[in-house]
Each structure stands twice: as C-alpha cells, then as structure tokens.
PDB file of N, CA and C in Angstrom:
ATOM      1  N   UNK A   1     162.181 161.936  36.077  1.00  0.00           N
ATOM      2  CA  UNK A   1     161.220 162.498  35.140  1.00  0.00           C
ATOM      3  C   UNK A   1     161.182 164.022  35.208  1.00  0.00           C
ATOM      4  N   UNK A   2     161.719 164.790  36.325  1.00  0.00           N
ATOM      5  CA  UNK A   2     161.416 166.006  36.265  1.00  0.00           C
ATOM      6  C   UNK A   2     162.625 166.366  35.677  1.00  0.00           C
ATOM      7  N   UNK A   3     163.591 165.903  35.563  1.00  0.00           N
ATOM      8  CA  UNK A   3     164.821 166.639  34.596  1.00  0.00           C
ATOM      9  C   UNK A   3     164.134 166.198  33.348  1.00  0.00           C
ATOM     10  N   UNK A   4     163.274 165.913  32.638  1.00  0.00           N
ATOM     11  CA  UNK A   4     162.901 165.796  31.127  1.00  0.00           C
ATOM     12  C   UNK A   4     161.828 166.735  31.191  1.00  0.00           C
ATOM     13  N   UNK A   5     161.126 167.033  32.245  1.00  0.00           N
ATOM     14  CA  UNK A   5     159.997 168.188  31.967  1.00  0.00           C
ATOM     15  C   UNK A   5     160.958 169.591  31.996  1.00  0.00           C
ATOM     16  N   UNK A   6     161.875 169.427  32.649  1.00  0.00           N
ATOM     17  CA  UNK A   6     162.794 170.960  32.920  1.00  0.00           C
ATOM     18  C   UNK A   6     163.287 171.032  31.350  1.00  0.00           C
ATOM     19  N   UNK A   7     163.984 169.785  30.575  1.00  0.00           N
ATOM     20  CA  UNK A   7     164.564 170.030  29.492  1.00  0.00           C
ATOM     21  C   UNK A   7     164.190 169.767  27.994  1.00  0.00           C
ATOM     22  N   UNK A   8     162.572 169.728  28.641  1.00  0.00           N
ATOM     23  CA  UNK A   8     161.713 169.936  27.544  1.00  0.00           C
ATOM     24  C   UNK A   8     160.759 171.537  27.506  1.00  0.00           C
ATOM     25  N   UNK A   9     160.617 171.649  28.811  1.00  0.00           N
ATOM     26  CA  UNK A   9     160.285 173.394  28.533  1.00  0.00           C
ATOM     27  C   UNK A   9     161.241 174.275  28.351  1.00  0.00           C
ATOM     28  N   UNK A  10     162.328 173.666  29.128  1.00  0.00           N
ATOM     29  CA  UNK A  10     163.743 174.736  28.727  1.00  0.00           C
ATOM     30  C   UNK A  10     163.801 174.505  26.795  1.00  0.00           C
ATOM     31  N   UNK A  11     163.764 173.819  26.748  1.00  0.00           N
ATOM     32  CA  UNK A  11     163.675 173.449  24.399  1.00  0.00           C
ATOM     33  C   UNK A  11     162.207 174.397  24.388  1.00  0.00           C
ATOM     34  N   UNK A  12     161.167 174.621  24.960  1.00  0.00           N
ATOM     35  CA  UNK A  12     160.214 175.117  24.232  1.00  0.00           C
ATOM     36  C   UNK A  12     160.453 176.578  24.765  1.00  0.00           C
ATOM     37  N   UNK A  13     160.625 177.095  25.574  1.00  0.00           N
ATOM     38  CA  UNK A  13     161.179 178.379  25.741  1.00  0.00           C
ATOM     39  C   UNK A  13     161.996 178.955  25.040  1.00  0.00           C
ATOM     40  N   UNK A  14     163.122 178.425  24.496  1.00  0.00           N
ATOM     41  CA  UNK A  14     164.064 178.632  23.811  1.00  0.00           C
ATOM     42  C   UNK A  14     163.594 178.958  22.188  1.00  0.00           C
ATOM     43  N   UNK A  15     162.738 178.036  21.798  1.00  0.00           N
ATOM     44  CA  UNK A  15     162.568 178.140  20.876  1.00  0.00           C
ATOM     45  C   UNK A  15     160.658 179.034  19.894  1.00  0.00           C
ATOM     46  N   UNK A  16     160.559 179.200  20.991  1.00  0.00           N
ATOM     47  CA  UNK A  16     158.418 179.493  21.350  1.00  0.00           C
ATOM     48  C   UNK A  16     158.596 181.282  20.675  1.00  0.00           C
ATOM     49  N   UNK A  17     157.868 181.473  19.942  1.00  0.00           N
ATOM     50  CA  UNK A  17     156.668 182.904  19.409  1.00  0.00           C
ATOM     51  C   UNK A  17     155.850 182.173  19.669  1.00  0.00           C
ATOM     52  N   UNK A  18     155.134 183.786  19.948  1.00  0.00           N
ATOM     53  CA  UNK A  18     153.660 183.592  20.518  1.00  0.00           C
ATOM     54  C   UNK A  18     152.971 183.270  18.964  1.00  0.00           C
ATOM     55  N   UNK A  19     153.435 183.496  17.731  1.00  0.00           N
ATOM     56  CA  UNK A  19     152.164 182.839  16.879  1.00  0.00           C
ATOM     57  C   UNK A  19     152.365 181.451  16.942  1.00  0.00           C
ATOM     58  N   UNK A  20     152.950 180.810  17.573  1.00  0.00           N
ATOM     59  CA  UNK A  20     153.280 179.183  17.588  1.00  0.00           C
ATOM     60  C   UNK A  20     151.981 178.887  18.116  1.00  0.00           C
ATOM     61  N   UNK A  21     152.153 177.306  17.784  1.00  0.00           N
ATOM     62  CA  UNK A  21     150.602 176.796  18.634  1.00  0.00           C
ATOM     63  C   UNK A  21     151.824 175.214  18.946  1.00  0.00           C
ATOM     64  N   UNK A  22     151.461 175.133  20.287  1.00  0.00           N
ATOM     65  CA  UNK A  22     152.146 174.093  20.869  1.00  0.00           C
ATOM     66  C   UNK A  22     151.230 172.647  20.904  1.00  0.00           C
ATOM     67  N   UNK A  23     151.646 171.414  20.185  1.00  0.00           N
ATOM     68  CA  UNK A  23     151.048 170.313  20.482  1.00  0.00           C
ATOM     69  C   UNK A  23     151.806 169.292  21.437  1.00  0.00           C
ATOM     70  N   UNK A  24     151.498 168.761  22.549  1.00  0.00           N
ATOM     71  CA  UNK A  24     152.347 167.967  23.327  1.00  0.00           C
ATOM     72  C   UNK A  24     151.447 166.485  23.201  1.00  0.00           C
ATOM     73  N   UNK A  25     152.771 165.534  23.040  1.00  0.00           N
ATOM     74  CA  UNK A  25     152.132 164.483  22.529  1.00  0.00           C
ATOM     75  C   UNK A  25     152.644 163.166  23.524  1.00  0.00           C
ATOM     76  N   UNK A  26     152.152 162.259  24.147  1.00  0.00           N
ATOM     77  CA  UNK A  26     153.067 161.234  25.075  1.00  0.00           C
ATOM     78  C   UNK A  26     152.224 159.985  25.224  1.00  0.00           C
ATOM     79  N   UNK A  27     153.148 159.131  25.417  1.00  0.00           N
ATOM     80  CA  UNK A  27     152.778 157.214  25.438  1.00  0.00           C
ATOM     81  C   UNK A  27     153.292 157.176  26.782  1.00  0.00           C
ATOM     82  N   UNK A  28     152.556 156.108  27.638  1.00  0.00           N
ATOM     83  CA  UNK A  28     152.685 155.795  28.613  1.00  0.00           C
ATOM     84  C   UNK A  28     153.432 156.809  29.856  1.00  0.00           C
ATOM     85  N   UNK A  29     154.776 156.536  30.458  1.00  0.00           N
ATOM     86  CA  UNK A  29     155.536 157.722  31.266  1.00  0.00           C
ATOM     87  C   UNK A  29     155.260 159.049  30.387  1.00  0.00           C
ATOM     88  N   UNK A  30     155.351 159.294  29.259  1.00  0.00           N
ATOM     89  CA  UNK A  30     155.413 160.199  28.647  1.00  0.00           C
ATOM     90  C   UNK A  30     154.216 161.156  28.766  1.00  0.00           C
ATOM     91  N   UNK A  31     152.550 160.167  28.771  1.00  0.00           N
ATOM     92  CA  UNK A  31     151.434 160.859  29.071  1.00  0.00           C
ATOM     93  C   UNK A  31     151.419 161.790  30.240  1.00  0.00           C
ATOM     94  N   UNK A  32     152.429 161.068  31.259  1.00  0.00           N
ATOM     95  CA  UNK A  32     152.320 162.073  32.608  1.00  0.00           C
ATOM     96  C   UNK A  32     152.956 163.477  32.266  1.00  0.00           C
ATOM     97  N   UNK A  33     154.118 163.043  31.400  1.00  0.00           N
ATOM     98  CA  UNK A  33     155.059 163.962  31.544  1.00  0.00           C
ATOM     99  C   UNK A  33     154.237 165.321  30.470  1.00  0.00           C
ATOM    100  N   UNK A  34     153.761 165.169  29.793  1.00  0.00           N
ATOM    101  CA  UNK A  34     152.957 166.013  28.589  1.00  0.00           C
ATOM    102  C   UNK A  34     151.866 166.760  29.974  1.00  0.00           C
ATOM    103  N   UNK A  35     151.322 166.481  30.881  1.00  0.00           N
ATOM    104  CA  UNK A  35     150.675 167.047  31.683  1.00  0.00           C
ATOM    105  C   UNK A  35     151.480 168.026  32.450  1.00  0.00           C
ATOM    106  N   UNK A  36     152.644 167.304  32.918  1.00  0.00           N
ATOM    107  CA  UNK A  36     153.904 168.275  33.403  1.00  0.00           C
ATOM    108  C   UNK A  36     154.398 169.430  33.058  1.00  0.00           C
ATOM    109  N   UNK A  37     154.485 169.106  31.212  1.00  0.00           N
ATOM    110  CA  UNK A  37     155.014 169.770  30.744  1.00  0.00           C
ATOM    111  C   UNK A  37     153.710 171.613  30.347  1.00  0.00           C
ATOM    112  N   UNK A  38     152.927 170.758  30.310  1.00  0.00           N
ATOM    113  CA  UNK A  38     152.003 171.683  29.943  1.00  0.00           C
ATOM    114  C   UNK A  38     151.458 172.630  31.217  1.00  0.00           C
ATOM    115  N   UNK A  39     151.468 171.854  32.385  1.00  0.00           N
ATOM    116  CA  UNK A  39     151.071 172.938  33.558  1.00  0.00           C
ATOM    117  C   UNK A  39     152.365 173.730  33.528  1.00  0.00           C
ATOM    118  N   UNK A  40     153.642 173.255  33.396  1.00  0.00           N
ATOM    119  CA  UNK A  40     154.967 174.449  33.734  1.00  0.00           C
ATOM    120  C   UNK A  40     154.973 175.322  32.504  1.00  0.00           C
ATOM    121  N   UNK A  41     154.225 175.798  31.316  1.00  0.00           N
ATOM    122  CA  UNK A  41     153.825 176.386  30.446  1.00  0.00           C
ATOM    123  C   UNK A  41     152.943 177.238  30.842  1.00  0.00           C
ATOM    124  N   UNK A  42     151.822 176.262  31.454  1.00  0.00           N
ATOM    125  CA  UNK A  42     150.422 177.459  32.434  1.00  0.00           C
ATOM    126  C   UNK A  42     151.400 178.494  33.253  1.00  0.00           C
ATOM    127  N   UNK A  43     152.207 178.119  33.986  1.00  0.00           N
ATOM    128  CA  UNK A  43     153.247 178.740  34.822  1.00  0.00           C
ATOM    129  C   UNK A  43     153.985 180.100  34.505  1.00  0.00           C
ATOM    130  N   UNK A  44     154.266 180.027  33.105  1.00  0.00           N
ATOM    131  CA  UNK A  44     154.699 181.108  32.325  1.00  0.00           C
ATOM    132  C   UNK A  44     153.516 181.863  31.239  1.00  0.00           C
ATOM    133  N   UNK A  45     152.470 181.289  31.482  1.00  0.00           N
ATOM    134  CA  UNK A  45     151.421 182.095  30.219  1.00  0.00           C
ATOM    135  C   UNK A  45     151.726 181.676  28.920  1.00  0.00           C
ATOM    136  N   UNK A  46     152.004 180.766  28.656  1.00  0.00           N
ATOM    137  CA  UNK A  46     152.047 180.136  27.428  1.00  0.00           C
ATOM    138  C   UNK A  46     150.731 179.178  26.945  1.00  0.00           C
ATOM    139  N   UNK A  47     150.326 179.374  26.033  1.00  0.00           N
ATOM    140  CA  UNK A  47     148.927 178.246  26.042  1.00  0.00           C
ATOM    141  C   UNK A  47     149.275 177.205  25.167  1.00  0.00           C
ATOM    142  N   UNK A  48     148.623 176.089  25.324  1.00  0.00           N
ATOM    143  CA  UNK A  48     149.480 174.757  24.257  1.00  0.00           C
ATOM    144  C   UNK A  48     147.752 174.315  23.627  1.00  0.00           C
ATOM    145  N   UNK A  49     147.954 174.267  22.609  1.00  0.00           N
ATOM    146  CA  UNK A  49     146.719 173.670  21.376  1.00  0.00           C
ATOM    147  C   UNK A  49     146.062 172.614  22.044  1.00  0.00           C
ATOM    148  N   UNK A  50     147.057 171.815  21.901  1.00  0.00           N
ATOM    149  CA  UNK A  50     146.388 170.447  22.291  1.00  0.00           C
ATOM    150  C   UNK A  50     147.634 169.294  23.229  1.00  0.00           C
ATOM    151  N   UNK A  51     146.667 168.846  23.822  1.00  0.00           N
ATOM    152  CA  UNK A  51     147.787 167.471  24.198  1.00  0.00           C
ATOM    153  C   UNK A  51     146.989 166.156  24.224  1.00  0.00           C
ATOM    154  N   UNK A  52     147.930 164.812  23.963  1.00  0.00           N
ATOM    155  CA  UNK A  52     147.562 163.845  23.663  1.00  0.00           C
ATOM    156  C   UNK A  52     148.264 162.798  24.025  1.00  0.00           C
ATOM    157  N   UNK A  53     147.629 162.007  24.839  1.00  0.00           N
ATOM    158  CA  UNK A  53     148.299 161.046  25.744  1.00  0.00           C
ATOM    159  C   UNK A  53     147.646 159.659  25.580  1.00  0.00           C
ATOM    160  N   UNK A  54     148.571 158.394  25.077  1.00  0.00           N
ATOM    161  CA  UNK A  54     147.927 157.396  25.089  1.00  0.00           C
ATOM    162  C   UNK A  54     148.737 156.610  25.443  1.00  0.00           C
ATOM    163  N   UNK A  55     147.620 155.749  26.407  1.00  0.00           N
ATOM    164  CA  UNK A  55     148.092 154.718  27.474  1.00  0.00           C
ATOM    165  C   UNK A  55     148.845 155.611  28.728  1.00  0.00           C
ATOM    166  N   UNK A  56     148.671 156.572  28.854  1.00  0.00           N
ATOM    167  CA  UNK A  56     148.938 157.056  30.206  1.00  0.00           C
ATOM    168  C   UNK A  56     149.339 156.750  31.466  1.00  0.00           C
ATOM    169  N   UNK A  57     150.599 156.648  32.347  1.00  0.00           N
ATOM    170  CA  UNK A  57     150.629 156.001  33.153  1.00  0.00           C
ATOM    171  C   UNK A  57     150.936 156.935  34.810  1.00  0.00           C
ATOM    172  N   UNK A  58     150.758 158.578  33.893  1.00  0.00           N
ATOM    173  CA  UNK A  58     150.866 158.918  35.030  1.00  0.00           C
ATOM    174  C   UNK A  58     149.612 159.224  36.387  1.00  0.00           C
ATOM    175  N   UNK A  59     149.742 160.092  37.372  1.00  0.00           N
ATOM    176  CA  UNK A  59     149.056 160.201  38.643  1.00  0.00           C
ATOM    177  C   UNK A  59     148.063 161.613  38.528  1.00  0.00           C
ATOM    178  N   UNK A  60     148.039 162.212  37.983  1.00  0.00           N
ATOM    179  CA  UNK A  60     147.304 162.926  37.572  1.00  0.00           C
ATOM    180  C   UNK A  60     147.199 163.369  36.461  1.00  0.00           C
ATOM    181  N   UNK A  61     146.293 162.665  35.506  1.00  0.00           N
ATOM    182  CA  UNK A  61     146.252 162.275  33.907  1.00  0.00           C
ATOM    183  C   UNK A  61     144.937 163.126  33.733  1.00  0.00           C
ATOM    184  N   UNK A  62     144.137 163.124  34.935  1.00  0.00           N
ATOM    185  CA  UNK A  62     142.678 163.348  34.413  1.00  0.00           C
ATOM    186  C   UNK A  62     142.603 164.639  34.589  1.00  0.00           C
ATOM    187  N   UNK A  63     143.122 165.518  35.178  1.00  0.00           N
ATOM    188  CA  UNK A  63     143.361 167.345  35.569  1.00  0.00           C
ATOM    189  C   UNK A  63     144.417 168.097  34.305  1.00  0.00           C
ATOM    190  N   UNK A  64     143.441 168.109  33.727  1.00  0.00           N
ATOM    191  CA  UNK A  64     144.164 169.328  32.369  1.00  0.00           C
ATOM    192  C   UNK A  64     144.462 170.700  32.805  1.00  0.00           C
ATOM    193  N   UNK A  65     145.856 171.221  32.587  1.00  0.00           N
ATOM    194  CA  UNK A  65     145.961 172.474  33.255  1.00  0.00           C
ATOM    195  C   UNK A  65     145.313 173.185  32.371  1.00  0.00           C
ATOM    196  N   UNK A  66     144.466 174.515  32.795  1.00  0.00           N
ATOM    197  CA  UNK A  66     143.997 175.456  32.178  1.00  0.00           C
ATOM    198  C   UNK A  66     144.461 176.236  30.875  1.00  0.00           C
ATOM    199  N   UNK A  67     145.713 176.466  30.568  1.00  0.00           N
ATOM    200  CA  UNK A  67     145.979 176.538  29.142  1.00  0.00           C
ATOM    201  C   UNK A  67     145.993 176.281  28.195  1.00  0.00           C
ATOM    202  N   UNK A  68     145.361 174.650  28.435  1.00  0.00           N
ATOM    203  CA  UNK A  68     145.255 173.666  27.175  1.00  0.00           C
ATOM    204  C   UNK A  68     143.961 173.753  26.914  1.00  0.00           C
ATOM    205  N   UNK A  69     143.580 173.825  25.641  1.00  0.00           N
ATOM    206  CA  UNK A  69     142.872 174.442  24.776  1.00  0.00           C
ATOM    207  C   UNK A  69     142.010 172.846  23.910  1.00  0.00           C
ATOM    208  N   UNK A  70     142.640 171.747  24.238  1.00  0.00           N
ATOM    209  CA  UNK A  70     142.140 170.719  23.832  1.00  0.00           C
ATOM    210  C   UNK A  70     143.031 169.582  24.198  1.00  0.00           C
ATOM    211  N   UNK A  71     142.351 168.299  24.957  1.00  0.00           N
ATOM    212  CA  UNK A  71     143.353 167.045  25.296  1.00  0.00           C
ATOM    213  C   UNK A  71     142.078 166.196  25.019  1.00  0.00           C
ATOM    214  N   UNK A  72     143.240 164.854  24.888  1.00  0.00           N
ATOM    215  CA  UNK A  72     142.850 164.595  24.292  1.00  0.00           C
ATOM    216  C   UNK A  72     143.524 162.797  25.138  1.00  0.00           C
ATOM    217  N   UNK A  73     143.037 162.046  25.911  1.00  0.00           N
ATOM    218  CA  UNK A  73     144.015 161.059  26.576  1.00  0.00           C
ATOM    219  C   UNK A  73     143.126 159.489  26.221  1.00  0.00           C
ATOM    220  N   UNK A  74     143.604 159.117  25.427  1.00  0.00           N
ATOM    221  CA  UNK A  74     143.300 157.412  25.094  1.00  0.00           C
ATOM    222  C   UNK A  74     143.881 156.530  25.717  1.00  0.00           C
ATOM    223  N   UNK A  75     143.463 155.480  26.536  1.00  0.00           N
ATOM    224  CA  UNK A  75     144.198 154.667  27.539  1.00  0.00           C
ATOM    225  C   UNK A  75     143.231 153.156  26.792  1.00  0.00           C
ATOM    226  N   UNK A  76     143.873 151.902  27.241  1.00  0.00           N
ATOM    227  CA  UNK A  76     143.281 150.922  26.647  1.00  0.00           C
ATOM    228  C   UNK A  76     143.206 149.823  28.002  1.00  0.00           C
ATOM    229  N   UNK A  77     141.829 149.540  28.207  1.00  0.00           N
ATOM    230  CA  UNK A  77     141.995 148.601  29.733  1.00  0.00           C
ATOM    231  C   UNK A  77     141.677 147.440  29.386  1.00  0.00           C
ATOM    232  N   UNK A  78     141.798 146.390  29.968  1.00  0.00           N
ATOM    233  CA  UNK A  78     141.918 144.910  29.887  1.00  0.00           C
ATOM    234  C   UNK A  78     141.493 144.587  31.401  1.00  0.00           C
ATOM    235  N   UNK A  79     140.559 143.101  31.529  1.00  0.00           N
ATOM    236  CA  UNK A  79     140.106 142.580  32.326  1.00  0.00           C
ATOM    237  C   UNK A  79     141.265 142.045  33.482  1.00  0.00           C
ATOM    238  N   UNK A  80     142.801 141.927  33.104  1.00  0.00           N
ATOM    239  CA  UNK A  80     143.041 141.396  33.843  1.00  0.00           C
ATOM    240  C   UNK A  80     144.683 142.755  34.308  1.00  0.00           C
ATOM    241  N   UNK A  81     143.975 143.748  34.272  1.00  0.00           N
ATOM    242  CA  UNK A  81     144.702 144.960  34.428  1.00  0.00           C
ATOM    243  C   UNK A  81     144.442 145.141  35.525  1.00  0.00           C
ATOM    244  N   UNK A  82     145.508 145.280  36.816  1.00  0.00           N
ATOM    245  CA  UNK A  82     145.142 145.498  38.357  1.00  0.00           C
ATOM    246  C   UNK A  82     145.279 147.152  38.422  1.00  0.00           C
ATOM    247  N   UNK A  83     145.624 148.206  37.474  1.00  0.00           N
ATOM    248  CA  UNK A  83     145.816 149.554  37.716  1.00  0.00           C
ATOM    249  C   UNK A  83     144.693 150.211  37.607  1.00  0.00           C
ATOM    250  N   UNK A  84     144.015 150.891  38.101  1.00  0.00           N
ATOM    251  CA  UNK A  84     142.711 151.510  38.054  1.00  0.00           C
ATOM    252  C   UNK A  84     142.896 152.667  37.389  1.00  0.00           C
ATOM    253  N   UNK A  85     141.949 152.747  35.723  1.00  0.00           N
ATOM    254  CA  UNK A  85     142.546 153.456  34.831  1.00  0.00           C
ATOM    255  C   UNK A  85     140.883 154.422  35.247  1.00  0.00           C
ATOM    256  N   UNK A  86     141.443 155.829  35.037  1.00  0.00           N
ATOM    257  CA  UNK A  86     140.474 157.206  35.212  1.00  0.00           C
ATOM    258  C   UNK A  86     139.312 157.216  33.738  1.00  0.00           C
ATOM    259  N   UNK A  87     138.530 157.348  34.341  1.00  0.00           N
ATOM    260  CA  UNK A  87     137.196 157.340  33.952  1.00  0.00           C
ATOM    261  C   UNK A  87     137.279 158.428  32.397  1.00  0.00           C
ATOM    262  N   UNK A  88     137.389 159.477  33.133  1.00  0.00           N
ATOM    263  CA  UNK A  88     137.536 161.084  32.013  1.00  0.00           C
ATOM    264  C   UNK A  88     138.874 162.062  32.446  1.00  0.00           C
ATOM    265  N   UNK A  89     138.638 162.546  31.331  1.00  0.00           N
ATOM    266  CA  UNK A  89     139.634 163.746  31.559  1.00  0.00           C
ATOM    267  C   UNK A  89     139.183 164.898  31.480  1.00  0.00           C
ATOM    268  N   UNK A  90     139.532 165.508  32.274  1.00  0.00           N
ATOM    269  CA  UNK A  90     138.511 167.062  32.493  1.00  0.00           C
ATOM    270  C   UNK A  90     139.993 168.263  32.411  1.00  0.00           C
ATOM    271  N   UNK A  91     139.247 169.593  31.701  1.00  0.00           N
ATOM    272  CA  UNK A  91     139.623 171.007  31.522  1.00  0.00           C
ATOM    273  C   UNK A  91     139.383 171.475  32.335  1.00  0.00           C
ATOM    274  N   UNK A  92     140.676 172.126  33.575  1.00  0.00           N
ATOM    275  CA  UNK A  92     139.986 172.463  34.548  1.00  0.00           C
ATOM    276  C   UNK A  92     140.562 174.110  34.375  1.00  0.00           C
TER     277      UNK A  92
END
C-alpha cells in the first residue's frame, strides 16, 4: 500500500497549482490510503478540500491530518461484524 500512496502523491505533485483544490476519495483499503495520501501532502504544505472515505478499512481512519479542510468518512456496521468500527472522525 505504500507504493500507491508514493505513486499517487508523486501524480499529484506532478501535476498540482496552488489554485487547485484537491478532493481525495476511497472505498474500503482505499479509505486508509486517502488518509495516507493526504497526511504526505500535510508533509509538503499542500492543503486538500476534502476527503471521503466509505467503508474504511484502514487503522487510523478517525485522525484527519490538519490540511484537510473537510472529511468526510461513511462506514456501514452490521450486528454480526467482529471489526470494531470508530465512533467519529475528528480534524486534528
């Protein structure tokens, strides 16, 4: 997974002005990776609009890196789901 966060900021670097507004969008593995992707953005001073993650499956889903400006994470739980799905998602 971390060679897709490297060669998805390496694509947004490549291609990023600052009048851009970045939306990162991800389903399941992907929800983690949109968190990934967006703290290695915090990393460089880039700020991203929004991100949006549904059904989320990664490990720290609920810690929004500080550049994001709006998230946004929909997960769907079921009674007979043994994964303990996070309460909220917080802007930290």
């Amino acid at each position: 997974l971390s060679n897709n966060v490297s060669s998805i900021v390496a694509f947004i670097l490549g291609v990023y002005r600052p009048t851009d507004r970045i939306f990162l969008v991800g389903h399941s593995a992907g929800g983690g990776i949109v968190n990934d992707v967006a703290d290695s953005l915090a990393q460089k001073k880039i700020p991203v609009s929004m991100t949006v993650q549904i059904d989320s499956v990664g490990l720290s889903d609920t810690i929004v890196p500080g550049n994001v400006a709006r998230a946004f994470n929909y997960y769907y739980t079921f009674p007979s789901c043994p994964i303990p799905v996070p309460v909220e998602t917080s802007i930290v």
